[in-house]
C-alpha atoms as a PDB file:
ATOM      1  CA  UNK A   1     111.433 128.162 101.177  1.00  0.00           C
ATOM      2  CA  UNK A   2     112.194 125.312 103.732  1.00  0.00           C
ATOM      3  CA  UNK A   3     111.805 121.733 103.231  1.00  0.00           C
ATOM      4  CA  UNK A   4     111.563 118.769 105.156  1.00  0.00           C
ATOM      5  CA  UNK A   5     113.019 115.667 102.998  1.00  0.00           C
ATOM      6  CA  UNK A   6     112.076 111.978 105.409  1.00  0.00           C
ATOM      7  CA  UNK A   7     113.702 109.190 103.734  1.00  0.00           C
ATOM      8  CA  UNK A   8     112.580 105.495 105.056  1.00  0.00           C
ATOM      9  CA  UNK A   9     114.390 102.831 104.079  1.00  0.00           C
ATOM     10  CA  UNK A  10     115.237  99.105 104.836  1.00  0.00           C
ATOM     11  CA  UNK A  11     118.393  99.244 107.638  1.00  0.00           C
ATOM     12  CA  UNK A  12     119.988  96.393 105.227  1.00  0.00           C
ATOM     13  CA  UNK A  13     120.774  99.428 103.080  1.00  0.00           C
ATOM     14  CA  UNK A  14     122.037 101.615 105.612  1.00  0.00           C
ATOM     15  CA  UNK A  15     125.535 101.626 104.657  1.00  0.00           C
ATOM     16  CA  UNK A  16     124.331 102.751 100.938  1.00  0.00           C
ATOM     17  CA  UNK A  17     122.367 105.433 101.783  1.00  0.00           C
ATOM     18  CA  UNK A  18     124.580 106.787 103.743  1.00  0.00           C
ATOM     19  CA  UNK A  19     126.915 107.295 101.468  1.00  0.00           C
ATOM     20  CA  UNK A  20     124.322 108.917  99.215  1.00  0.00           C
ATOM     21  CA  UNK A  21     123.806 111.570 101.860  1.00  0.00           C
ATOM     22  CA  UNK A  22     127.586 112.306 102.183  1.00  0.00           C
ATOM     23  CA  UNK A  23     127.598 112.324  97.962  1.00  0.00           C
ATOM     24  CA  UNK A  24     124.617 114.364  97.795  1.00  0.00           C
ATOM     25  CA  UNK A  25     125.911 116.118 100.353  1.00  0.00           C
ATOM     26  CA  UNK A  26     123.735 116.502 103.443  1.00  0.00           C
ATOM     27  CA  UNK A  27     125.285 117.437 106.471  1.00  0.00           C
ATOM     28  CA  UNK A  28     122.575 117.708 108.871  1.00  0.00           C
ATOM     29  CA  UNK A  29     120.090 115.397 109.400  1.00  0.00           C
ATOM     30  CA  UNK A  30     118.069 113.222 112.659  1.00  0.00           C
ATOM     31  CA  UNK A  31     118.357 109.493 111.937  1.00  0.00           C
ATOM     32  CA  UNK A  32     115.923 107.347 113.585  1.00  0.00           C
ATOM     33  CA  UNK A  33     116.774 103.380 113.426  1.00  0.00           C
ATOM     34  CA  UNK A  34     114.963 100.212 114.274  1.00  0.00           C
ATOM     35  CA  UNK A  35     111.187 101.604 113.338  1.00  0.00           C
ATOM     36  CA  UNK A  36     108.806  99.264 111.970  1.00  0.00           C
ATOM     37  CA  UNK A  37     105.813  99.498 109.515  1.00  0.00           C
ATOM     38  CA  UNK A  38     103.825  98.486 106.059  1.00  0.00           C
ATOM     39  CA  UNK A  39     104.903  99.139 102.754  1.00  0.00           C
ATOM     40  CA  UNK A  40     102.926  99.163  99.443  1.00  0.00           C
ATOM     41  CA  UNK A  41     105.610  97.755  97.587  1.00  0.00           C
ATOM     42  CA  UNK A  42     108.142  97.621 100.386  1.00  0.00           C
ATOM     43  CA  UNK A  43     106.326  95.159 102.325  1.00  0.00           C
ATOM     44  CA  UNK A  44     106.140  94.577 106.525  1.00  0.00           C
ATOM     45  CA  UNK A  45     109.046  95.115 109.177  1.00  0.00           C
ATOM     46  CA  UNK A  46     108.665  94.139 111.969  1.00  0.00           C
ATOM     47  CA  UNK A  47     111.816  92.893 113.108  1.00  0.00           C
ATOM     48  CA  UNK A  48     110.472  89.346 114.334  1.00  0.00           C
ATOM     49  CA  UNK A  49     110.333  85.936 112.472  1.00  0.00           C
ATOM     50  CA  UNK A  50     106.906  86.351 110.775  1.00  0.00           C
ATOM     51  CA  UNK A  51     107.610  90.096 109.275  1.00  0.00           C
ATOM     52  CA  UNK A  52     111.638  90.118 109.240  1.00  0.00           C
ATOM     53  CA  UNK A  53     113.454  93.386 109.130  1.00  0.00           C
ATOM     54  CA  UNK A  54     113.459  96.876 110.025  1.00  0.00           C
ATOM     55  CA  UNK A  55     113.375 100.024 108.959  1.00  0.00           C
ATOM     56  CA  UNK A  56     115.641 103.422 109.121  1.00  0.00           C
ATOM     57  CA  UNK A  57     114.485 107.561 108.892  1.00  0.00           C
ATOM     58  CA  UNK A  58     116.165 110.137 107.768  1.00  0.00           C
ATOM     59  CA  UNK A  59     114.974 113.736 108.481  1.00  0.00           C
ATOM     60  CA  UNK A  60     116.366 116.745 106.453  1.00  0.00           C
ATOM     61  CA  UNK A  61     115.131 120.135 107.167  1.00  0.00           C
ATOM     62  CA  UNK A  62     117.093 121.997 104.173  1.00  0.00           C
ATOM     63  CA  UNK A  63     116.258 124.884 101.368  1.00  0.00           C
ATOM     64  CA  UNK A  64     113.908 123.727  98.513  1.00  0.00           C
ATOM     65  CA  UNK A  65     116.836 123.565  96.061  1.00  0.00           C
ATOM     66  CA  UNK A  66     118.672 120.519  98.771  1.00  0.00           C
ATOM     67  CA  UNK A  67     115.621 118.860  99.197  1.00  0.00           C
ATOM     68  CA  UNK A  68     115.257 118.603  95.114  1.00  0.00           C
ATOM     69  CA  UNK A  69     118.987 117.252  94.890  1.00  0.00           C
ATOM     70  CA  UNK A  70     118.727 114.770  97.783  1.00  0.00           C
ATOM     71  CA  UNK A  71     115.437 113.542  96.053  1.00  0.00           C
ATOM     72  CA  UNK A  72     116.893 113.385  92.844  1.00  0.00           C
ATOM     73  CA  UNK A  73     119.772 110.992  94.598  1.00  0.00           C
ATOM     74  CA  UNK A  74     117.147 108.798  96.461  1.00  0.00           C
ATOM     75  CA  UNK A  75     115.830 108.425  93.129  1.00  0.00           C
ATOM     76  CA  UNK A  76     119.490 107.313  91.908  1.00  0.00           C
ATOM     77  CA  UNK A  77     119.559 104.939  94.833  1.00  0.00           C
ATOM     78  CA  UNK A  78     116.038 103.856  94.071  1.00  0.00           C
ATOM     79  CA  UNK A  79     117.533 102.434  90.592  1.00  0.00           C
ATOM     80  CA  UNK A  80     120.304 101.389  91.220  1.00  0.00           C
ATOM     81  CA  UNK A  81     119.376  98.792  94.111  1.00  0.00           C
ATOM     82  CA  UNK A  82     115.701  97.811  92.294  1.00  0.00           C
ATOM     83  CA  UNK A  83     113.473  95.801  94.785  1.00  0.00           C
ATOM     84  CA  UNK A  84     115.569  97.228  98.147  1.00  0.00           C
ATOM     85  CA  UNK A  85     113.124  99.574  99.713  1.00  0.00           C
ATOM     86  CA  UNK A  86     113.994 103.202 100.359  1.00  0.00           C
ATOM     87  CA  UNK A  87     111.738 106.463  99.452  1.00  0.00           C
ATOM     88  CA  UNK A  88     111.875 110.047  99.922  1.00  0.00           C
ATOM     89  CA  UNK A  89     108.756 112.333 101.299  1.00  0.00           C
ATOM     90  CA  UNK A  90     108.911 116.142 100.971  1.00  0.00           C
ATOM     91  CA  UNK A  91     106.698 118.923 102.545  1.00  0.00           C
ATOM     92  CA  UNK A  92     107.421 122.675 103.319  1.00  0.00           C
ATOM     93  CA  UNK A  93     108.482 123.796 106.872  1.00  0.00           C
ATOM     94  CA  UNK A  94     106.511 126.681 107.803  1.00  0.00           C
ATOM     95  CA  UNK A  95     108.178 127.520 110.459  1.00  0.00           C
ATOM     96  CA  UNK A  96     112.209 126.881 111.756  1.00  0.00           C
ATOM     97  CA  UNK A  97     113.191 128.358 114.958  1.00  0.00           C
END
């Protein structure tokens, strides 16, 4: 089965999570930068001087045994840099043309 993994994360930790990916490793992926938006525990972006910062996302369209590993490393990531804000979203992919 197919998987799409989305990983947002705080562009301050770009150069982490990148290396992550390569670790993990992912290969192919889309990589939207400079989106804003509201986090639970993350907080606001919104790249001006009230809500400072912005956000990166990741798309992964991979099997279901990828999308497990590269969540299991976001979790890693998660731990390892505490309060920084990155997260990892799975759903199936129904259909990959």
């Amino acid at each position: 089965m197919n998987r799409m993994v989305m990983i947002v994360y705080n562009e301050a930790i770009d150069l982490e999570v990148m290396e992550v990916m390569a670790k993990c490793p992912v290969k192919n992926y889309t990589k939207i930068t400079g989106v804003y938006g509201s986090g639970e525990t993350s907080g606001t972006h919104m790249g001006d001087d009230i809500w400072p910062g912005r956000n990166n996302i990741l798309y992964v369209a991979c099997k279901e045994a990828e999308a497990e590993k590269l969540v299991s490393c976001v979790k890693g990531l998660r731990t390892k840099l505490g309060k920084e804000g990155v997260k990892a979203f799975v759903w199936e992919l129904k259909d990959v043309t």
